[in-house]
PDB file of N, CA and C in Angstrom:
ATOM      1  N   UNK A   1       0.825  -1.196   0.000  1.00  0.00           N
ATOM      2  CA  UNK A   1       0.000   0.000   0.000  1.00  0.00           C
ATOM      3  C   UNK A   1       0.866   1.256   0.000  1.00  0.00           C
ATOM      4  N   UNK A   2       1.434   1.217   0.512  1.00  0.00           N
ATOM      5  CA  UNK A   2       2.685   2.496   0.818  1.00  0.00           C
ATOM      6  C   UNK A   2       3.551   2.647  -0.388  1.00  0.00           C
ATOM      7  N   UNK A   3       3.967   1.491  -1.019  1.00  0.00           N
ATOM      8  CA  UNK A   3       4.151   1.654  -2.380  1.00  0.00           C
ATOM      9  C   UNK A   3       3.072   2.555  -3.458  1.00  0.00           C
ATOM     10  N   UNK A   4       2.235   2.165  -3.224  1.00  0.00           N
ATOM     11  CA  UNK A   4       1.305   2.907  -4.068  1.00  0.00           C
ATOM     12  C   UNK A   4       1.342   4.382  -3.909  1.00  0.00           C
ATOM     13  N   UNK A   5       1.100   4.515  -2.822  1.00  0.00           N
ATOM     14  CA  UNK A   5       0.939   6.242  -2.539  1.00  0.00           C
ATOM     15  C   UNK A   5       2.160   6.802  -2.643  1.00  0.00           C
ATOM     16  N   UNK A   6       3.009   5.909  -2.854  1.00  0.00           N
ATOM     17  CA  UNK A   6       4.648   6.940  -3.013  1.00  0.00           C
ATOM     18  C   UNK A   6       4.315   7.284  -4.810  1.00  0.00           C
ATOM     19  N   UNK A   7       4.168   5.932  -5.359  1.00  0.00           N
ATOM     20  CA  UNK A   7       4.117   6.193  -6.593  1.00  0.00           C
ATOM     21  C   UNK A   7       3.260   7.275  -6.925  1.00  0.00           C
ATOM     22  N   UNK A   8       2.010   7.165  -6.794  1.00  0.00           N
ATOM     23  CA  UNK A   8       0.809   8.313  -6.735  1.00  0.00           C
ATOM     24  C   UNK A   8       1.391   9.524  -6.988  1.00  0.00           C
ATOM     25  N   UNK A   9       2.071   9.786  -5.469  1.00  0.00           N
ATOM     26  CA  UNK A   9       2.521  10.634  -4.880  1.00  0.00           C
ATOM     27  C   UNK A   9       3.341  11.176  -6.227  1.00  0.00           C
ATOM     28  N   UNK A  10       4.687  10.548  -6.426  1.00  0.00           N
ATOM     29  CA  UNK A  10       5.895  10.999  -7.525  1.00  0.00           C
ATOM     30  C   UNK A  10       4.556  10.658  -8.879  1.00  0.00           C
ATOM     31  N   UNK A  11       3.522  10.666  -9.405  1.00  0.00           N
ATOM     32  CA  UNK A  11       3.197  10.970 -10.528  1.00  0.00           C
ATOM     33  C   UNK A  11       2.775  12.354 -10.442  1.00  0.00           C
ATOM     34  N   UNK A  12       1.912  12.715  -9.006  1.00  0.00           N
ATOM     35  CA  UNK A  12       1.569  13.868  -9.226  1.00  0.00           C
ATOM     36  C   UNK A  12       2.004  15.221  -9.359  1.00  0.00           C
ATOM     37  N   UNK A  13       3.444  14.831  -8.430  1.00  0.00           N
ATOM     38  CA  UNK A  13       3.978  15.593  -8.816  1.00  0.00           C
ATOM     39  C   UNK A  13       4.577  15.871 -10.402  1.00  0.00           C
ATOM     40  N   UNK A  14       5.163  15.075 -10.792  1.00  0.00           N
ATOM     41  CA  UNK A  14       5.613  15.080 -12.331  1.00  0.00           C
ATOM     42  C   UNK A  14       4.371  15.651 -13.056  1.00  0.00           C
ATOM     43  N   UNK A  15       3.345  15.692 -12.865  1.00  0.00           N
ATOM     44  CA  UNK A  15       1.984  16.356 -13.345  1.00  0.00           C
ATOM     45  C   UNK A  15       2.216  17.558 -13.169  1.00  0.00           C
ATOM     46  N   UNK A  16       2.633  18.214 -11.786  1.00  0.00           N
ATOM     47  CA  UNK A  16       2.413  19.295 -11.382  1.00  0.00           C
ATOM     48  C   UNK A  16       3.590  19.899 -12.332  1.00  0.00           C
ATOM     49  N   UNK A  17       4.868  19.775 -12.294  1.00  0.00           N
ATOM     50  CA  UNK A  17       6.234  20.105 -12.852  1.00  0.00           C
ATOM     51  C   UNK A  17       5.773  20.098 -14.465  1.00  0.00           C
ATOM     52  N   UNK A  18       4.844  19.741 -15.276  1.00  0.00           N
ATOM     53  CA  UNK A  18       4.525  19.692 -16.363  1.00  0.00           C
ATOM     54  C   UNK A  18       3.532  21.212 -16.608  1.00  0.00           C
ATOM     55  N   UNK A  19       2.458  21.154 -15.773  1.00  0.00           N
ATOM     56  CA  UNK A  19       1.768  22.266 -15.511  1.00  0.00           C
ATOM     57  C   UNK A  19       2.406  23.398 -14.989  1.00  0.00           C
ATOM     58  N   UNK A  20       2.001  24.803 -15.895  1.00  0.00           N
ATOM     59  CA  UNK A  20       2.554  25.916 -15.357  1.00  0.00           C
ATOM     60  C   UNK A  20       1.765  25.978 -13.995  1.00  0.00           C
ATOM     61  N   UNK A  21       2.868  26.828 -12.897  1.00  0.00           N
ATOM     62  CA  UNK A  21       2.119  26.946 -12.060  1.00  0.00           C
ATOM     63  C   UNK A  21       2.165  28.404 -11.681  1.00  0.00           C
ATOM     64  N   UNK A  22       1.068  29.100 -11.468  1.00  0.00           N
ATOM     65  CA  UNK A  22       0.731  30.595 -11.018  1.00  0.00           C
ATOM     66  C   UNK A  22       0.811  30.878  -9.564  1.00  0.00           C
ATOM     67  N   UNK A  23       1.436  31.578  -8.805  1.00  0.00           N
ATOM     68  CA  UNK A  23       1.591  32.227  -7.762  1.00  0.00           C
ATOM     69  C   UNK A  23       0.176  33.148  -7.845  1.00  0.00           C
ATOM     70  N   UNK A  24      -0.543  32.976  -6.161  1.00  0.00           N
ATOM     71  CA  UNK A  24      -1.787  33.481  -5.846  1.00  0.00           C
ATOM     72  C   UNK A  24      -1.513  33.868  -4.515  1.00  0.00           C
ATOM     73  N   UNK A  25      -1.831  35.679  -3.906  1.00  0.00           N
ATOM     74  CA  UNK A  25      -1.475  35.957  -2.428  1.00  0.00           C
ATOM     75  C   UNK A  25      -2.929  36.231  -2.338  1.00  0.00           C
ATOM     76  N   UNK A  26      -3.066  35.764  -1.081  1.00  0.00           N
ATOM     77  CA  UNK A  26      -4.812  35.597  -0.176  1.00  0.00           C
ATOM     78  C   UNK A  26      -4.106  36.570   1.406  1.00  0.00           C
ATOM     79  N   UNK A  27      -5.238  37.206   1.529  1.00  0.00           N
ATOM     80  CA  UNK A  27      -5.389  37.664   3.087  1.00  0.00           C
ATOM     81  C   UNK A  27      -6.031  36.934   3.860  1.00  0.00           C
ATOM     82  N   UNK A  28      -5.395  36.672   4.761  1.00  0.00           N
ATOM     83  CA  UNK A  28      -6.251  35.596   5.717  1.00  0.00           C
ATOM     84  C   UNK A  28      -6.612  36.297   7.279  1.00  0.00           C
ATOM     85  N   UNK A  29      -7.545  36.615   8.100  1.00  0.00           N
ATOM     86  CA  UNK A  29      -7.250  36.845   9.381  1.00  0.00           C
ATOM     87  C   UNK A  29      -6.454  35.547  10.357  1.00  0.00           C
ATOM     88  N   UNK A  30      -5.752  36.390  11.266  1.00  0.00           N
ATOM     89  CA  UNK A  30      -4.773  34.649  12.112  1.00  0.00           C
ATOM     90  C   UNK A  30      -5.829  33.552  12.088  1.00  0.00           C
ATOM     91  N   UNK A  31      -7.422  33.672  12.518  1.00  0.00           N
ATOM     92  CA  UNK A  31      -7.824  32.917  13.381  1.00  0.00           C
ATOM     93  C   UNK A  31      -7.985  31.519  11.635  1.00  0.00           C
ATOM     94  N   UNK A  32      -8.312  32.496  10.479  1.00  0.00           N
ATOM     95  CA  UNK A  32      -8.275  30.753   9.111  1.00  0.00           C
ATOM     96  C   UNK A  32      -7.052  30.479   8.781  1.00  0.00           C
ATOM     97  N   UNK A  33      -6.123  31.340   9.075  1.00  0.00           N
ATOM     98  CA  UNK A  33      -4.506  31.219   8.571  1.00  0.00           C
ATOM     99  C   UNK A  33      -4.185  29.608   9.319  1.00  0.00           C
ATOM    100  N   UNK A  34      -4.861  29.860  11.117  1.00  0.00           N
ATOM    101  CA  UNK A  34      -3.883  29.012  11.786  1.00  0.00           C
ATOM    102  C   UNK A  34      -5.002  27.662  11.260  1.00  0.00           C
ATOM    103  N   UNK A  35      -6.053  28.118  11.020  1.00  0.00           N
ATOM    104  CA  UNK A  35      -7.373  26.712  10.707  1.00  0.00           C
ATOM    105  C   UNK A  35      -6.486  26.083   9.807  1.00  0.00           C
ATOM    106  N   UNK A  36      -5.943  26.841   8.832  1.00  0.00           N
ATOM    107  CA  UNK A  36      -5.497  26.284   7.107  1.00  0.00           C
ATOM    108  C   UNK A  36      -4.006  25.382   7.846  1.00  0.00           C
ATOM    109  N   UNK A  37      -3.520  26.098   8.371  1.00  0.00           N
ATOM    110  CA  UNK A  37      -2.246  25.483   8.965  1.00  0.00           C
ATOM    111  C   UNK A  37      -2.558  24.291   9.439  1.00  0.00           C
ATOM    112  N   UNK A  38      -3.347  23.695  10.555  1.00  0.00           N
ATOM    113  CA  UNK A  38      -3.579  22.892  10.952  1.00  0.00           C
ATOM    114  C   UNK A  38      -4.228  21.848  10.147  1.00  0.00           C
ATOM    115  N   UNK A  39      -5.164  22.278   9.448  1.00  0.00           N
ATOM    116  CA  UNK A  39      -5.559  21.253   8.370  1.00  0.00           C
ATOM    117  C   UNK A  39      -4.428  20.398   7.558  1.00  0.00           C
ATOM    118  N   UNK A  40      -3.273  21.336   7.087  1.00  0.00           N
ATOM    119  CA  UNK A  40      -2.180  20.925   6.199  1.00  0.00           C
ATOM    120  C   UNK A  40      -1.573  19.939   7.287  1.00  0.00           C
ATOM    121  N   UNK A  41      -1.271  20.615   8.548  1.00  0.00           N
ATOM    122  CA  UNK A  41      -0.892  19.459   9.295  1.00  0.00           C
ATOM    123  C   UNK A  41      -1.133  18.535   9.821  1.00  0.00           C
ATOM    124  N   UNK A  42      -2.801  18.332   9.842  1.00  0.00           N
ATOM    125  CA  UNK A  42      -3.306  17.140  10.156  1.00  0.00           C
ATOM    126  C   UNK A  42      -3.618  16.378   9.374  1.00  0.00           C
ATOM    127  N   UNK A  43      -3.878  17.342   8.276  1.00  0.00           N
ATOM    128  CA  UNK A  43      -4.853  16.563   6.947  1.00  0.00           C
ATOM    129  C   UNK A  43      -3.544  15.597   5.701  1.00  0.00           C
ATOM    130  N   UNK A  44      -2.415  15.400   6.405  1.00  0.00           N
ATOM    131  CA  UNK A  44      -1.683  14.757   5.333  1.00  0.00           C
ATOM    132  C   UNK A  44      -1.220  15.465   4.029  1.00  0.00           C
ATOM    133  N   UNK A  45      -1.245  16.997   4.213  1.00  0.00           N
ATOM    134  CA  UNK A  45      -0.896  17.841   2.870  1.00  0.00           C
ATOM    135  C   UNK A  45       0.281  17.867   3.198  1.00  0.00           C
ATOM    136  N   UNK A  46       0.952  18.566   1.934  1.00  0.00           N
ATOM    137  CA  UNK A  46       2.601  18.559   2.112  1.00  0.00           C
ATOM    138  C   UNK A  46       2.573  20.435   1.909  1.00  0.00           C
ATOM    139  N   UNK A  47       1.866  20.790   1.837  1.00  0.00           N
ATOM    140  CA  UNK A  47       1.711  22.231   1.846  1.00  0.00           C
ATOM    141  C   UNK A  47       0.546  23.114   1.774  1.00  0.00           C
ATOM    142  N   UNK A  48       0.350  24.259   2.004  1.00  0.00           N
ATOM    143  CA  UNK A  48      -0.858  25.297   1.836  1.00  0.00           C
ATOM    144  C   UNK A  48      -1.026  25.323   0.595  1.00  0.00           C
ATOM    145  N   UNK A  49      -0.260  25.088  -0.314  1.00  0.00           N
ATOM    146  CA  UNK A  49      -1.094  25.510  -1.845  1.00  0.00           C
ATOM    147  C   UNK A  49      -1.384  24.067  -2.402  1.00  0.00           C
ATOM    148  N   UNK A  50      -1.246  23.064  -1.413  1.00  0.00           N
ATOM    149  CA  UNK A  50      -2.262  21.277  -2.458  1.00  0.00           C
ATOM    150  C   UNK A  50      -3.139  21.633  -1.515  1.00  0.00           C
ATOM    151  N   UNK A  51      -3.157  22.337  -0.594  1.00  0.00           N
ATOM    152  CA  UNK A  51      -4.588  22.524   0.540  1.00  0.00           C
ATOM    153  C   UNK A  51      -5.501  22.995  -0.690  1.00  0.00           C
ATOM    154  N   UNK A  52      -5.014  23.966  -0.796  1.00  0.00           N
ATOM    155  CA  UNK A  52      -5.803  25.276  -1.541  1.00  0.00           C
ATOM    156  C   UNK A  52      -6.282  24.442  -3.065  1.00  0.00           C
ATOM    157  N   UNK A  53      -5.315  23.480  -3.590  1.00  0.00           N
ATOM    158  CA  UNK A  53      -6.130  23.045  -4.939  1.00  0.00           C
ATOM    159  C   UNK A  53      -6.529  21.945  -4.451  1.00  0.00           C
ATOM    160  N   UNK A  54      -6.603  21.268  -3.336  1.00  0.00           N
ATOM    161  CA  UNK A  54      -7.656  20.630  -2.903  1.00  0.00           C
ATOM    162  C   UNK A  54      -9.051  20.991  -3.131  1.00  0.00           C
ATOM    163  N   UNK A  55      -9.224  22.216  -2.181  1.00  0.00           N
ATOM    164  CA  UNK A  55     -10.328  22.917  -1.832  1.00  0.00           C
ATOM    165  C   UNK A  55     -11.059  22.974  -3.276  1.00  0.00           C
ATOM    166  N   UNK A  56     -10.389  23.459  -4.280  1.00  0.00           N
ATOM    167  CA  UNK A  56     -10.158  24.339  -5.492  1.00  0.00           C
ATOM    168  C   UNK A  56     -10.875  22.829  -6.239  1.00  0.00           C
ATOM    169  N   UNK A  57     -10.341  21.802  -6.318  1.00  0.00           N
ATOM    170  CA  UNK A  57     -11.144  20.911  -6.994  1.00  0.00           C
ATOM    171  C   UNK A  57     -12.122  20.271  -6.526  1.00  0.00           C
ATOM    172  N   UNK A  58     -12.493  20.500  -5.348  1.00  0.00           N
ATOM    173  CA  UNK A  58     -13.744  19.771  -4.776  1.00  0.00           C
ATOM    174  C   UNK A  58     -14.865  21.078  -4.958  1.00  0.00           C
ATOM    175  N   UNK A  59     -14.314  22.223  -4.946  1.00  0.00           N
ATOM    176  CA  UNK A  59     -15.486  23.097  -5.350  1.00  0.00           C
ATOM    177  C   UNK A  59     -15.707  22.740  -7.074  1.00  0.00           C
ATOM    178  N   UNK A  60     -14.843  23.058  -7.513  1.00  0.00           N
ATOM    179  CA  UNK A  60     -15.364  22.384  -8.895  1.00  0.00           C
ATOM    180  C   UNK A  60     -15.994  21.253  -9.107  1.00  0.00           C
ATOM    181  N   UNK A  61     -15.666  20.120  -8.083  1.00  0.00           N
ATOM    182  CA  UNK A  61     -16.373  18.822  -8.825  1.00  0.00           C
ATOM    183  C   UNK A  61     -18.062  19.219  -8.186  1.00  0.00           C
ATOM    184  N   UNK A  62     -18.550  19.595  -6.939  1.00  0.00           N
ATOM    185  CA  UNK A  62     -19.452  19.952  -6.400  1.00  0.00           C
ATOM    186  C   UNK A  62     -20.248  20.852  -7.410  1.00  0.00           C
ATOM    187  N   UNK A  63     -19.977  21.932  -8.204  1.00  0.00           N
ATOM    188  CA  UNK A  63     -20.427  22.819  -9.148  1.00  0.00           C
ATOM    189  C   UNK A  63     -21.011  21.943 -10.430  1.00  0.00           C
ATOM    190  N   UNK A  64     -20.022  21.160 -10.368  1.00  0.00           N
ATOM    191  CA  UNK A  64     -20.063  19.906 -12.103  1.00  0.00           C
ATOM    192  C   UNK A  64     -21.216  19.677 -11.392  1.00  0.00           C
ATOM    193  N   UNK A  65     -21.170  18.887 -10.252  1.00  0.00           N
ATOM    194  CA  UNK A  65     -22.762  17.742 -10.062  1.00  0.00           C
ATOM    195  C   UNK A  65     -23.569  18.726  -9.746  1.00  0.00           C
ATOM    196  N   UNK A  66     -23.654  19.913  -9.277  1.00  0.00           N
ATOM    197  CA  UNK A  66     -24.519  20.615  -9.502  1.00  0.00           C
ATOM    198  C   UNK A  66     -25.706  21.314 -10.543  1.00  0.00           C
ATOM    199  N   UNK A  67     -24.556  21.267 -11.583  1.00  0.00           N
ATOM    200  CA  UNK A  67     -25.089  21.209 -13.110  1.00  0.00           C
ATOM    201  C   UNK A  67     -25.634  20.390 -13.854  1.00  0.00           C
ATOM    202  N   UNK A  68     -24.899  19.304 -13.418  1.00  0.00           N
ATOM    203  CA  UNK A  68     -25.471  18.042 -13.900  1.00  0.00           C
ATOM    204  C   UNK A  68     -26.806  17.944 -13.093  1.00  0.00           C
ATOM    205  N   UNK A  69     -27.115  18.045 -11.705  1.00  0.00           N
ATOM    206  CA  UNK A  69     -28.364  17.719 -11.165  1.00  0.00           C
ATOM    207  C   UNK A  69     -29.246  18.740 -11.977  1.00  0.00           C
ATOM    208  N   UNK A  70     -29.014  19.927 -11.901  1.00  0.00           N
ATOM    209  CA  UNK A  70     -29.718  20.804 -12.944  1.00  0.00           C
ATOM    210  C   UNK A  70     -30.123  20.604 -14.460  1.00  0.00           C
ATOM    211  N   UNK A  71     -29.591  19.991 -15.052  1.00  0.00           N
ATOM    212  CA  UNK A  71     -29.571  19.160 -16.539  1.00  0.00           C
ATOM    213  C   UNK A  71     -30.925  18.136 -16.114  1.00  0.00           C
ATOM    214  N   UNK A  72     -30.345  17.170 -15.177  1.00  0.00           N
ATOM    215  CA  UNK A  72     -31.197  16.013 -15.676  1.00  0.00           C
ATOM    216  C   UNK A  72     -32.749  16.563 -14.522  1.00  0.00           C
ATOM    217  N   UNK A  73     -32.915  17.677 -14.043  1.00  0.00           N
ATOM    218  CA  UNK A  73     -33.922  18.167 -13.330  1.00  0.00           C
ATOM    219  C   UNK A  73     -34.643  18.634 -14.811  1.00  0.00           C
ATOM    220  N   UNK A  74     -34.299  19.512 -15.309  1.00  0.00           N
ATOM    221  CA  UNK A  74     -34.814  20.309 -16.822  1.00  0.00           C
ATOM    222  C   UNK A  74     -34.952  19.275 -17.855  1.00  0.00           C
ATOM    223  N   UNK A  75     -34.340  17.821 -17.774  1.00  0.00           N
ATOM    224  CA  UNK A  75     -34.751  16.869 -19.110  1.00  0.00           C
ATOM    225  C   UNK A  75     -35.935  16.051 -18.357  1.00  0.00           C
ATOM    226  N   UNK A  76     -35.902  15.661 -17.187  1.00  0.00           N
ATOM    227  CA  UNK A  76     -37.083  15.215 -16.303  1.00  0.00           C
ATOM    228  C   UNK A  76     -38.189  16.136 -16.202  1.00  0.00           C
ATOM    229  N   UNK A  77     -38.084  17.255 -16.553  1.00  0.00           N
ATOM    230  CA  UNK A  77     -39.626  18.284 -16.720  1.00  0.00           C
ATOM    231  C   UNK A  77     -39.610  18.727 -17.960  1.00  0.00           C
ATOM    232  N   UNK A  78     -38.733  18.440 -18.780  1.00  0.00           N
ATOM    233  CA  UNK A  78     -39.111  18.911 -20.243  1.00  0.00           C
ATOM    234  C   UNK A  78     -40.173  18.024 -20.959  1.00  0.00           C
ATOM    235  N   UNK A  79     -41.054  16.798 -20.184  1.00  0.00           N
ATOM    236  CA  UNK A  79     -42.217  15.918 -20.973  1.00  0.00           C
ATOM    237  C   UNK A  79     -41.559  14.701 -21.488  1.00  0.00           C
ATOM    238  N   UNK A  80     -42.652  14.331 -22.080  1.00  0.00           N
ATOM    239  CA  UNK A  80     -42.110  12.897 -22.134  1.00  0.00           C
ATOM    240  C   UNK A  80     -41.057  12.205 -23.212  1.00  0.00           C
ATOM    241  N   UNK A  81     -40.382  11.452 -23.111  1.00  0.00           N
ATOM    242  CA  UNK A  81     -39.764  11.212 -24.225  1.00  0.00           C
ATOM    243  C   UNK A  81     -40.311  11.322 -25.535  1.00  0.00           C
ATOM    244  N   UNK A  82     -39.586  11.209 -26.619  1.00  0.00           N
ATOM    245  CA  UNK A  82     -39.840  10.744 -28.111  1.00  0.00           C
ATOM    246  C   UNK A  82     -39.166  10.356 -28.471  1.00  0.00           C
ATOM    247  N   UNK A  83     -39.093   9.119 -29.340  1.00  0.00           N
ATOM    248  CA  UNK A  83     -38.300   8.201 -29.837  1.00  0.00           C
ATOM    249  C   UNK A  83     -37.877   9.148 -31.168  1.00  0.00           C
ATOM    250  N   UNK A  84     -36.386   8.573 -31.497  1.00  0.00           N
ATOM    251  CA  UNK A  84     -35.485   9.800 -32.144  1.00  0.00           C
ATOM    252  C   UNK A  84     -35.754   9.020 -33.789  1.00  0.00           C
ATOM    253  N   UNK A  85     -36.178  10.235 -34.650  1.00  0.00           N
ATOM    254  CA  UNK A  85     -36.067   9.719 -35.906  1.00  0.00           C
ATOM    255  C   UNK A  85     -34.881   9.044 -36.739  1.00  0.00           C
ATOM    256  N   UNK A  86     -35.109   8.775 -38.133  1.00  0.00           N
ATOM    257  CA  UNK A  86     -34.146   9.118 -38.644  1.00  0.00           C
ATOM    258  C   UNK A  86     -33.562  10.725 -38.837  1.00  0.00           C
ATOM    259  N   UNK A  87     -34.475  11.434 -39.411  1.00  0.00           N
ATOM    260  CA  UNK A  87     -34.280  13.012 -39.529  1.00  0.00           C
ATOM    261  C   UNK A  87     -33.527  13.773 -37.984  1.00  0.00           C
ATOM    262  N   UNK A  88     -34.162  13.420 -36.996  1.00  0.00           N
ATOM    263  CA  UNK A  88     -33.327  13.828 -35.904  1.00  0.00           C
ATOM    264  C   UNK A  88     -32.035  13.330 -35.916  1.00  0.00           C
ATOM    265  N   UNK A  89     -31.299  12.099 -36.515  1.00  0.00           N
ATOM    266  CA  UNK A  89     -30.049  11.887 -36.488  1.00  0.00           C
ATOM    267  C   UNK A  89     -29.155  12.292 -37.591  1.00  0.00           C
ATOM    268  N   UNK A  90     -30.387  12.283 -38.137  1.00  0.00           N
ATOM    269  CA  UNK A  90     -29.121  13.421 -39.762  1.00  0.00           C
ATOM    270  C   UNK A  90     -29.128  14.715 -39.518  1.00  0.00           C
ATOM    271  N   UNK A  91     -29.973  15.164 -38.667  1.00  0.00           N
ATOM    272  CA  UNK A  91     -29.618  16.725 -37.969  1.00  0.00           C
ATOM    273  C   UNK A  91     -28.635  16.488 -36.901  1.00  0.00           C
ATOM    274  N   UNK A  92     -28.428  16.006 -36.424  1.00  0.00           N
ATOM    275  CA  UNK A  92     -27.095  16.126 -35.404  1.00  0.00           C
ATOM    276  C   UNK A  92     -26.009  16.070 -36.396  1.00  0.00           C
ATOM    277  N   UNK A  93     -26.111  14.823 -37.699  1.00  0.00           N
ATOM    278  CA  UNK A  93     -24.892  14.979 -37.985  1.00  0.00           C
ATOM    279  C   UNK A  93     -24.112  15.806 -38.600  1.00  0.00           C
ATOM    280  N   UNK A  94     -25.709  16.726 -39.487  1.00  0.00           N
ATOM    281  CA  UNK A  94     -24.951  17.880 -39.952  1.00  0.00           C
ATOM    282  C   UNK A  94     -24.872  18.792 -39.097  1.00  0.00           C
ATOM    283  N   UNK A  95     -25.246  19.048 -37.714  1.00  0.00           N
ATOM    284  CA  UNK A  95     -24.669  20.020 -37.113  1.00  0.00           C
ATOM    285  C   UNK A  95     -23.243  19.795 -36.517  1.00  0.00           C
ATOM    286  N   UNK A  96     -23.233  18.399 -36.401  1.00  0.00           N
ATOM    287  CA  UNK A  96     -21.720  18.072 -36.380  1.00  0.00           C
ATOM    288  C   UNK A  96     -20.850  18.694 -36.914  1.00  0.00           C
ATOM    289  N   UNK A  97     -21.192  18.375 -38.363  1.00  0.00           N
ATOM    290  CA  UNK A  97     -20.127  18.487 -39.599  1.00  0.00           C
ATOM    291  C   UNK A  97     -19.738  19.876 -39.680  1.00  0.00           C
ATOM    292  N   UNK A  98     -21.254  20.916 -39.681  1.00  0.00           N
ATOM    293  CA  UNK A  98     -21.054  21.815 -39.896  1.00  0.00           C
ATOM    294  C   UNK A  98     -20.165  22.601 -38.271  1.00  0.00           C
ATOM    295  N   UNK A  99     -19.882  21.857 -37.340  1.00  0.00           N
ATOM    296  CA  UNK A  99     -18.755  22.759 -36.109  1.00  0.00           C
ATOM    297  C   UNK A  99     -17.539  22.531 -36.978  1.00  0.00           C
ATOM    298  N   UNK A 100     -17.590  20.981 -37.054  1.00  0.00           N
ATOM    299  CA  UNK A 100     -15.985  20.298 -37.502  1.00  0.00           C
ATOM    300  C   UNK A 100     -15.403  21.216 -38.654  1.00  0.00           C
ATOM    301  N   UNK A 101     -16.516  21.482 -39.754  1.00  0.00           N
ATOM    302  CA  UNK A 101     -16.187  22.571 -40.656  1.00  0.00           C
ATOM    303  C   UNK A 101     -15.695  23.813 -40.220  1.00  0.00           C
ATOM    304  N   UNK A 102     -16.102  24.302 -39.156  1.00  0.00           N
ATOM    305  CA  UNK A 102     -15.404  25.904 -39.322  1.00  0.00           C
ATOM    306  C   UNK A 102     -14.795  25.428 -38.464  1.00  0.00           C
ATOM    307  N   UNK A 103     -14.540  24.755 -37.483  1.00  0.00           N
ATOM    308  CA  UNK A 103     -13.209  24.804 -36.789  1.00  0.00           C
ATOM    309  C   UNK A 103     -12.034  24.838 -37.508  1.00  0.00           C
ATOM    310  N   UNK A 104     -11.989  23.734 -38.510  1.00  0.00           N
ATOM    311  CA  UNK A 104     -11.171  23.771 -39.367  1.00  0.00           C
ATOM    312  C   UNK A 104     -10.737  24.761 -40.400  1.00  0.00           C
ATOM    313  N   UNK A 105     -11.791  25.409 -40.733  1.00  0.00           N
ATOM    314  CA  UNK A 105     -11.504  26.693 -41.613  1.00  0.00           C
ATOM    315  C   UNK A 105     -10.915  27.820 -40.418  1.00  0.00           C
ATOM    316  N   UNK A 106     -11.249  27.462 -39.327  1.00  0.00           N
ATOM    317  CA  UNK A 106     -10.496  28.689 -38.632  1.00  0.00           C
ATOM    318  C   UNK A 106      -9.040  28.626 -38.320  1.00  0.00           C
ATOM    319  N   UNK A 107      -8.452  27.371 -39.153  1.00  0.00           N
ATOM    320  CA  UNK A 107      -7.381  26.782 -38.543  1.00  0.00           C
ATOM    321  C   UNK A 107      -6.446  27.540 -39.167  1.00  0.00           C
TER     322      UNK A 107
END
C-alpha cells in the first residue's frame, strides 16, 4: 500500500512540474490562517497551496454535479420522451459536420 501512494505521490507531482504553475497571495485573518495550517498538518498535505487546490477541486467537482443535477432536473420536466427519428439523427450529424467545418476553416 505504501508503495502505491509513493508512486501516486511521484506521478503527481511530475503532473504538477509539467503544468505551469501561477503564484496566488490571499489575506487571511490569524484565526483561518492558523485553521489552514492545521488542516495541512493534520490533513496529510505537504503544503498550503495542495490545501488550496484541494479545496479548489472539490469546489469544482461539487459545481459539475450541480449542473449536472440541474440538466437532468430540466430533461425530467421537459415531458415525455420521443423516440429519435431518422431526420433527428441526420440533424445532429450535420450540425456536427457543420462545427468540424469551421473549426477547421479557422485553422
Amino acid at each position: 500500500m505504501a508503495e502505491n501512494d509513493k508512486t501516486c505521490h511521484t506521478i503527481e507531482k511530475k503532473i504538477q512540474r509539467n503544468h505551469i504553475m501561477k503564484s496566488m497571495n490571499i489575506s487571511l485573518p490569524d484565526t483561518m490562517r492558523d485553521y489552514i495550517e492545521e488542516q495541512v498538518a493534520q490533513g496529510g498535505y505537504s503544503s498550503v497551496s495542495e490545501y488550496f487546490r484541494e479545496l479548489v477541486r472539490q469546489d469544482q467537482k461539487q459545481r459539475a454535479n450541480e449542473r449536472l443535477q440541474t440538466m437532468l432536473l430540466e430533461g425530467l420536466n421537459s415531458g415525455n420522451a420521443t423516440e429519435m427519428t431518422a431526420q433527428d439523427w441526420e440533424d445532429i450529424r450535420q450540425a456536427v459536420r457543420e462545427k468540424t467545418n469551421k473549426r477547421q476553416s479557422a485553422i
